[in-house]
N, C-alpha and C. Protein backbone atom coordinates (compact mmCIF):
# COMPACT_ATOMS: atom_id res chain seq x y z
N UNK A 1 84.28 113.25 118.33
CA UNK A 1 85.34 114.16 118.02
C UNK A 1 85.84 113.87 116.60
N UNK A 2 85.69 114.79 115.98
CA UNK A 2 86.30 114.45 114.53
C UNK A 2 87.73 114.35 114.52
N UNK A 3 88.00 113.85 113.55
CA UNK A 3 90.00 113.16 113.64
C UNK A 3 90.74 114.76 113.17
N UNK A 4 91.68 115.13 113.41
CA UNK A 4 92.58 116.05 112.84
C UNK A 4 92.73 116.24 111.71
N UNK A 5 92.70 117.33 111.01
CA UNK A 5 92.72 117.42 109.59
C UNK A 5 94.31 116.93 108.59
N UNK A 6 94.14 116.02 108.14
CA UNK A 6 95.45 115.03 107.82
C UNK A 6 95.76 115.40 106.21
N UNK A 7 96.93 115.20 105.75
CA UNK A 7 97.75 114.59 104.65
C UNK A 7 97.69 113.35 104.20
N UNK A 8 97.13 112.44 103.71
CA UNK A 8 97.69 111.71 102.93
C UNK A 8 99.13 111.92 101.95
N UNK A 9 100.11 111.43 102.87
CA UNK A 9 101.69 111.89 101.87
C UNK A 9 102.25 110.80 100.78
N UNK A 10 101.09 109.81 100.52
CA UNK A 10 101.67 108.66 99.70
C UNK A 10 100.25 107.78 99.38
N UNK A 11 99.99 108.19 98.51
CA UNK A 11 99.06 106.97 97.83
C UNK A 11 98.62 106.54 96.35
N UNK A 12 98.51 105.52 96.11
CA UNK A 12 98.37 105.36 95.12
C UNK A 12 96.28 105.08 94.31
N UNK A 13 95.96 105.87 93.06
CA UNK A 13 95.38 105.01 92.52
C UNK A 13 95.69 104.66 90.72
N UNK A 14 94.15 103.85 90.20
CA UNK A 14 94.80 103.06 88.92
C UNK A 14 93.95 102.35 88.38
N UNK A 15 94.44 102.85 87.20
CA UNK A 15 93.60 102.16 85.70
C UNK A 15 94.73 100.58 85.49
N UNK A 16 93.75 99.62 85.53
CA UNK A 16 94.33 98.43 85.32
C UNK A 16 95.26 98.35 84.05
N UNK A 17 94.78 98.66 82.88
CA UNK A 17 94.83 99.07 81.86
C UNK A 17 96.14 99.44 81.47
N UNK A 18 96.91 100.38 82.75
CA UNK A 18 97.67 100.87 82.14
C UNK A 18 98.79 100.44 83.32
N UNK A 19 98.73 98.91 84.12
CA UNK A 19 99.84 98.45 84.67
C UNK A 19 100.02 97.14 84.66
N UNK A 20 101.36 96.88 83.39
CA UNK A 20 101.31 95.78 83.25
C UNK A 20 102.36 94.75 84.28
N UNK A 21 102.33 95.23 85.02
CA UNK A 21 102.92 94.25 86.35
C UNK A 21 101.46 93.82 87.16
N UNK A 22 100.54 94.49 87.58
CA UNK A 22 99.24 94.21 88.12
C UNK A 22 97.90 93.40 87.01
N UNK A 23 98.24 93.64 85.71
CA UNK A 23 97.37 93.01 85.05
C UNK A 23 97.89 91.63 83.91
N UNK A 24 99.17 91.41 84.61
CA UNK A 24 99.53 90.24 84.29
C UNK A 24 99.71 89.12 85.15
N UNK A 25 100.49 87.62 85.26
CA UNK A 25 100.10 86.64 85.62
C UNK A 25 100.23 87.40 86.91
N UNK A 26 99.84 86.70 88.10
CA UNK A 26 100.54 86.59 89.36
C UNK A 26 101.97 86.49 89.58
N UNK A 27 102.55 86.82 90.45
CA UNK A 27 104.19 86.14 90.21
C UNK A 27 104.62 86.81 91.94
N UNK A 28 105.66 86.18 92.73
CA UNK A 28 105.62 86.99 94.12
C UNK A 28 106.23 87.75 93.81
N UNK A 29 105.62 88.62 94.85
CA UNK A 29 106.06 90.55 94.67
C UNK A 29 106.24 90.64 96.27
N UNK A 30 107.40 91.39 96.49
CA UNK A 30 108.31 92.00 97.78
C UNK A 30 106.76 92.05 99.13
N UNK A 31 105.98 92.86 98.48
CA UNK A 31 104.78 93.21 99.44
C UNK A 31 103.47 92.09 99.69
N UNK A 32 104.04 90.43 98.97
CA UNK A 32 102.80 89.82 99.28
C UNK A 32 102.22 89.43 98.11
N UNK A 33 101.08 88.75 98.45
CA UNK A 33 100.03 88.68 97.00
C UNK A 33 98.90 89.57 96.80
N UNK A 34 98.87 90.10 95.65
CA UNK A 34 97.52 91.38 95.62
C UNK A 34 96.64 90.98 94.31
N UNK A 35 95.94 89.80 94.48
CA UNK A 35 95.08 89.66 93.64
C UNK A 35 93.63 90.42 93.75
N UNK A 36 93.89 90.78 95.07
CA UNK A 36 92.73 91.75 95.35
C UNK A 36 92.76 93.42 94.62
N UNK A 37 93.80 93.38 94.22
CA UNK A 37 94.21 94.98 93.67
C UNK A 37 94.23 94.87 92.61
N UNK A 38 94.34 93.65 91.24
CA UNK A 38 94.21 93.56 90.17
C UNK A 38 92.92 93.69 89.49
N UNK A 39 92.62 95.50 89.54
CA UNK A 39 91.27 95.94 89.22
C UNK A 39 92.05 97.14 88.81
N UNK A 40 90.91 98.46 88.33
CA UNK A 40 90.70 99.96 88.39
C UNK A 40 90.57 100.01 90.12
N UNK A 41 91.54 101.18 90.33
CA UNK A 41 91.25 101.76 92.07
C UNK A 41 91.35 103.59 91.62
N UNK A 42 89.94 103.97 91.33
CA UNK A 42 89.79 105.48 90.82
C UNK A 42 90.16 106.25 92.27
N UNK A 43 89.86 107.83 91.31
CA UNK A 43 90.40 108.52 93.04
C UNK A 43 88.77 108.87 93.93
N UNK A 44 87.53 108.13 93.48
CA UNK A 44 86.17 108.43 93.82
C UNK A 44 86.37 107.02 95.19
N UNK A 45 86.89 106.41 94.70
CA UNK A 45 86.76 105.11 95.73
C UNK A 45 87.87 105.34 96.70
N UNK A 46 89.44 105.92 96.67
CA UNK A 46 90.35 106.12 97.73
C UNK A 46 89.25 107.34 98.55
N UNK A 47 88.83 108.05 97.85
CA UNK A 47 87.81 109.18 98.89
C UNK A 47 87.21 108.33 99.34
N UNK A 48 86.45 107.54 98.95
CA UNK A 48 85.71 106.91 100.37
C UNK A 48 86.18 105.92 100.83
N UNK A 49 87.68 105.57 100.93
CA UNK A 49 88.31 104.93 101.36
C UNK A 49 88.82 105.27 102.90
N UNK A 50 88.98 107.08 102.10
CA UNK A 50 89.37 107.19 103.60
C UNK A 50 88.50 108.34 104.43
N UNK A 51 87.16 108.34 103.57
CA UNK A 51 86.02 109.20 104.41
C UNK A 51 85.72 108.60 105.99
N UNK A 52 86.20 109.53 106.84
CA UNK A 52 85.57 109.76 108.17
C UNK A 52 87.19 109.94 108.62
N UNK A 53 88.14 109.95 107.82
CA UNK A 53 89.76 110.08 108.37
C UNK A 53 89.89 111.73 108.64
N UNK A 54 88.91 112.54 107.89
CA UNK A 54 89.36 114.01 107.72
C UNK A 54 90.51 113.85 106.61
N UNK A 55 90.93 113.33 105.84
CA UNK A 55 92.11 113.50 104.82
C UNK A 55 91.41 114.89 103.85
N UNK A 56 92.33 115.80 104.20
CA UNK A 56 91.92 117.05 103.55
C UNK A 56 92.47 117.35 102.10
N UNK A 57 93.85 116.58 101.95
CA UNK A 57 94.45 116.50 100.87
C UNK A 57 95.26 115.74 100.32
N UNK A 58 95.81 115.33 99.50
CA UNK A 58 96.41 113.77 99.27
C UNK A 58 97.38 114.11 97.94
N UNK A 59 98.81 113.05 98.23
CA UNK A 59 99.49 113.52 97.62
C UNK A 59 100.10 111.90 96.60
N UNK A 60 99.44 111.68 95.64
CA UNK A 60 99.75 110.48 94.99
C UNK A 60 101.17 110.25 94.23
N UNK A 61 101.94 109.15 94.50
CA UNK A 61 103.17 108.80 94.01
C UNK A 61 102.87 107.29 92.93
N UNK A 62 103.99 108.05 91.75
CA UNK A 62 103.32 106.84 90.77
C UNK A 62 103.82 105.17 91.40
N UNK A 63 103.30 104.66 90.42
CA UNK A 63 102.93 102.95 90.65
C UNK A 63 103.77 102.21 89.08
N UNK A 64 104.56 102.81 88.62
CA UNK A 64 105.74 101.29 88.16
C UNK A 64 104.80 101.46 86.51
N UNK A 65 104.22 102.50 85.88
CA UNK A 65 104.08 102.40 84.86
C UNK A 65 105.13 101.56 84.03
N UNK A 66 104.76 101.33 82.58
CA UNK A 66 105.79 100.93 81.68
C UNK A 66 106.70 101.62 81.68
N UNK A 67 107.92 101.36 81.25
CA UNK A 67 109.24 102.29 80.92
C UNK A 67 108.77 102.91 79.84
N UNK A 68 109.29 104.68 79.95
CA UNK A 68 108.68 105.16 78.58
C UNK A 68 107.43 105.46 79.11
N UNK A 69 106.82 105.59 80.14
CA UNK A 69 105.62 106.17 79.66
C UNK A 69 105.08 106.90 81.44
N UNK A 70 106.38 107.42 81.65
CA UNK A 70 106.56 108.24 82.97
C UNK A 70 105.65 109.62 82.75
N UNK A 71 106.05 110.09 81.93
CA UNK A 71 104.90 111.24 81.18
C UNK A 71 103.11 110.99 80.99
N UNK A 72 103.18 109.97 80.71
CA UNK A 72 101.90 109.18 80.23
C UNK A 72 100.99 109.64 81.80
N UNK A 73 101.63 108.73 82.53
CA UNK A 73 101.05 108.92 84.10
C UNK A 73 101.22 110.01 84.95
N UNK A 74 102.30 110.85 84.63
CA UNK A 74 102.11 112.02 85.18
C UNK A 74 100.68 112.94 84.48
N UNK A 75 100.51 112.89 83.42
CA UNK A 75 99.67 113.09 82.63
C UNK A 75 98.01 112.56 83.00
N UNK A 76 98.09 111.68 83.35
CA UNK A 76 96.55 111.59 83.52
C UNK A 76 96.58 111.84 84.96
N UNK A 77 97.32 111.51 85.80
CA UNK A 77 97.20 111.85 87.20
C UNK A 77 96.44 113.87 87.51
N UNK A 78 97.27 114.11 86.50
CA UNK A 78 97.03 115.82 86.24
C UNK A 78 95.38 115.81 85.72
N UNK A 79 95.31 114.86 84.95
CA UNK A 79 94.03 114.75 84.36
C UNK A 79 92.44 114.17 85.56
N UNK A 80 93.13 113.48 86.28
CA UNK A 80 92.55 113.50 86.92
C UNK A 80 92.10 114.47 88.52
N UNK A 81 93.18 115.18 88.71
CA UNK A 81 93.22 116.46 89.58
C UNK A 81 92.18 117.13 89.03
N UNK A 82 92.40 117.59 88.01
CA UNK A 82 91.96 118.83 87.05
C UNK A 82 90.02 118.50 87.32
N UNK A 83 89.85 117.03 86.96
CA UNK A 83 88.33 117.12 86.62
C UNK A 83 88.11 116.78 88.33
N UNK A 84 88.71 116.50 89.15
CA UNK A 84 88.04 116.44 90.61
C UNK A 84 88.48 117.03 92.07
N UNK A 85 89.88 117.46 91.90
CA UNK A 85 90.61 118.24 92.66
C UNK A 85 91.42 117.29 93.72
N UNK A 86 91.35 116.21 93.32
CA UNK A 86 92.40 115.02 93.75
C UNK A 86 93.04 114.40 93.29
N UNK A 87 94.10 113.94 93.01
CA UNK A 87 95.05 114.18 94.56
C UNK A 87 95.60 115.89 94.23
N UNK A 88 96.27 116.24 95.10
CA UNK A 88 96.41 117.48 95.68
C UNK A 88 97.96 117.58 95.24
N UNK A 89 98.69 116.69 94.99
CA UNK A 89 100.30 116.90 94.46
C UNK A 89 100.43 115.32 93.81
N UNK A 90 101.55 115.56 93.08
CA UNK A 90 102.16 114.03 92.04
C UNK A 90 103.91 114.13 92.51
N UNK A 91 104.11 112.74 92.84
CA UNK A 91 105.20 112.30 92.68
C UNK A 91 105.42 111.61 91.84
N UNK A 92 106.47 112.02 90.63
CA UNK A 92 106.25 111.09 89.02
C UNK A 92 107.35 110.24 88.97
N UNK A 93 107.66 109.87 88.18
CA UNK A 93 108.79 108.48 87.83
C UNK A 93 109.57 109.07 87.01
N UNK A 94 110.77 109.00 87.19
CA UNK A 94 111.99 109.53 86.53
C UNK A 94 112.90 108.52 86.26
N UNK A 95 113.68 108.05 85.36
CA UNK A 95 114.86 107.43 85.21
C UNK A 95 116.10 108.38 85.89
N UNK A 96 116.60 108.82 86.79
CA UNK A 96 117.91 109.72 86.28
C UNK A 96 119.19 109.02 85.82
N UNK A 97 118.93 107.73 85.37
CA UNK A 97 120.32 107.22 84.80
C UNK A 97 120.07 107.55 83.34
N UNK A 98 118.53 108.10 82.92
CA UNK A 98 118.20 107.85 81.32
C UNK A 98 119.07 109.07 80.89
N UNK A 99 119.59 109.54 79.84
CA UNK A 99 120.08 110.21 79.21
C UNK A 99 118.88 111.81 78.86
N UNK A 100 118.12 111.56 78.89
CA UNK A 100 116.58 112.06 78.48
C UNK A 100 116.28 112.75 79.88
N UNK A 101 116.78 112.40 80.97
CA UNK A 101 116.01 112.80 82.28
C UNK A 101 115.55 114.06 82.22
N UNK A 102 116.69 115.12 82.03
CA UNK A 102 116.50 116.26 82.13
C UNK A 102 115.11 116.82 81.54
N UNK A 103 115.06 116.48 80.32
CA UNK A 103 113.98 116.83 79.34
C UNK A 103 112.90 116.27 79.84
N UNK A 104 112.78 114.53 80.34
CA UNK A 104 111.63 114.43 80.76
C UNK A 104 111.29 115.12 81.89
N UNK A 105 112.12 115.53 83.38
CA UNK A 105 112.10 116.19 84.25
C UNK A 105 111.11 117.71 84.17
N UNK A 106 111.57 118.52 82.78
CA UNK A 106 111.47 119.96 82.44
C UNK A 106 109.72 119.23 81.87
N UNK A 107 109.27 118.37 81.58
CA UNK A 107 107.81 118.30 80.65
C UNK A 107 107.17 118.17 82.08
N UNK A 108 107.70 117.22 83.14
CA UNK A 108 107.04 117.01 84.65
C UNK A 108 106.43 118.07 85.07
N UNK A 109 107.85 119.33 85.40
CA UNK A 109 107.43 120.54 86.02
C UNK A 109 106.23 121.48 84.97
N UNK A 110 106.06 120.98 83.94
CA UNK A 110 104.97 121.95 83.42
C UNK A 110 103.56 121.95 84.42
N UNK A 111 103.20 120.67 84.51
CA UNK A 111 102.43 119.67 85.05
C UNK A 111 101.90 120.58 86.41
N UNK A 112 100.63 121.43 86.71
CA UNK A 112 100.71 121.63 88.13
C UNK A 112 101.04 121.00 89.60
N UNK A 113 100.72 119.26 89.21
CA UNK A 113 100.58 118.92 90.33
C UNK A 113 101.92 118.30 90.51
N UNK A 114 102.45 118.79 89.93
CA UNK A 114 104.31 117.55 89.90
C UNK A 114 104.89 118.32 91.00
N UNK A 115 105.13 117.53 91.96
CA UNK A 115 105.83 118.07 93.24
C UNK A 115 107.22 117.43 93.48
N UNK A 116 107.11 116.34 93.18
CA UNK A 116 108.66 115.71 93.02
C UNK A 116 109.19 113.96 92.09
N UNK A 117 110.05 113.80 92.12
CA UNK A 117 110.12 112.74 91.12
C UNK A 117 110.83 111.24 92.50
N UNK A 118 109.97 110.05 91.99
CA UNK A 118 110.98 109.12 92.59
C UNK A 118 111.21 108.19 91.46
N UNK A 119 112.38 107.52 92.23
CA UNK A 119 113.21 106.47 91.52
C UNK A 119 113.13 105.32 92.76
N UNK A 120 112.71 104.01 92.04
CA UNK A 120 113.20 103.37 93.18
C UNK A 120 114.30 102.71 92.95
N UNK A 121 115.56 102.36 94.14
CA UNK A 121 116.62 101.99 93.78
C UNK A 121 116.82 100.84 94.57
N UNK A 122 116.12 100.08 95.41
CA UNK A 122 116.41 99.15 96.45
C UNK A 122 117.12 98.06 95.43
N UNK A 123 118.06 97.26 95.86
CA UNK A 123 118.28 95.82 95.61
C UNK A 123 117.91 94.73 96.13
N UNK A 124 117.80 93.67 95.76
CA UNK A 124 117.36 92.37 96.02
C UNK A 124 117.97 90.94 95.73
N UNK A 125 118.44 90.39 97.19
CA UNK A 125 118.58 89.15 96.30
C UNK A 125 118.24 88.54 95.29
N UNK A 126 116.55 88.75 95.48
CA UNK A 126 115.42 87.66 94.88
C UNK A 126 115.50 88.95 93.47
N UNK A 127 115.96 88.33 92.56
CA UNK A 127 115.39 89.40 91.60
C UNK A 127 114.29 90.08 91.50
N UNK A 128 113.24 89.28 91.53
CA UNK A 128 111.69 89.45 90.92
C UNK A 128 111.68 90.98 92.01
N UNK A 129 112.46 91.36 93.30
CA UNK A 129 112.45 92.62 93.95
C UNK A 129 113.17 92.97 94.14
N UNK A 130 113.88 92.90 93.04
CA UNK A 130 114.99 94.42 92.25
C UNK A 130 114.20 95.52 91.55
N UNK A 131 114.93 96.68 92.12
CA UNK A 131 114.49 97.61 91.49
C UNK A 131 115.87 98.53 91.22
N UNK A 132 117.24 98.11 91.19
CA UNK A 132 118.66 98.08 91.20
C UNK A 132 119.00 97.09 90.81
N UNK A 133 120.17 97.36 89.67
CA UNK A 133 120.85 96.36 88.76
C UNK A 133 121.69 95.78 89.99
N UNK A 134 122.69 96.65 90.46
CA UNK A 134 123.56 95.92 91.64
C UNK A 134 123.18 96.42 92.82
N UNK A 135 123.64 95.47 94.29
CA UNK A 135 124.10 95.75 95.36
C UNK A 135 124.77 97.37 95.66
N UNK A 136 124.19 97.68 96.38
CA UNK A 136 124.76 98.83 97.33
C UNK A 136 126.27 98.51 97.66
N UNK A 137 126.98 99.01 97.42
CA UNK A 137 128.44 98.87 98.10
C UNK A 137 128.86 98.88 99.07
């Protein structure tokens, strides 16, 4: 019986190249150690990652580019849709505390595959998994 025809609603792939939290030292990170992920993960290898799932379409959310270069990755993500027809929507990286949001927001939506923007805001004791200056109130 083949599996149900599915969504992928969150995934990531990536040019080493262009994440310098993954292509620098080790250091602990909230989710563990991923020395196994400190490579290129194209969108030819998540397809056969998840060939025999039925994943009919897939909707990639960015991965912690540099500051400044939220555009950059919305940008090739598009670039990479365009030459293979995956992923199927982009969730991009926004500051909305930046002053700029708006404008970067309005270059997003040009973008076909920009479907929505995240921010992450969690706090952390442990700094190293902050992604919030302060505590929640």
């Amino acid at each position: 019986m083949k599996p149900i025809p599915t969504i992928d609603g969150h995934h990531h792939i990536w040019r080493l190249k262009d994440l310098a939290w993954l292509s620098g030292p080790q250091v602990p990170r909230i989710f563990g150690p991923y020395e196994s992920i400190c490579r290129d993960y194209p969108v030819d290898e998540f397809r056969a990652d998840t060939d025999g799932c039925n994943v009919v379409k897939s909707v990639y959310v960015q991965t912690n580019w540099p500051a400044g270069q939220s555009y950059d990755e919305a940008k090739w993500v598009q670039s990479v849709s365009d030459a293979t027809g995956w992923p199927h929507a982009n969730v991009a990286h926004a500051d909305l505390a930046d002053p700029d949001c708006g404008a970067l927001i309005k270059r997003l939506a040009q973008l076909p595959a920009t479907r929505g923007i995240r921010q992450q805001l969690h706090w952390h004791q442990n700094a190293q998994y902050r992604f919030a200056p302060i505590p929640k109130s």
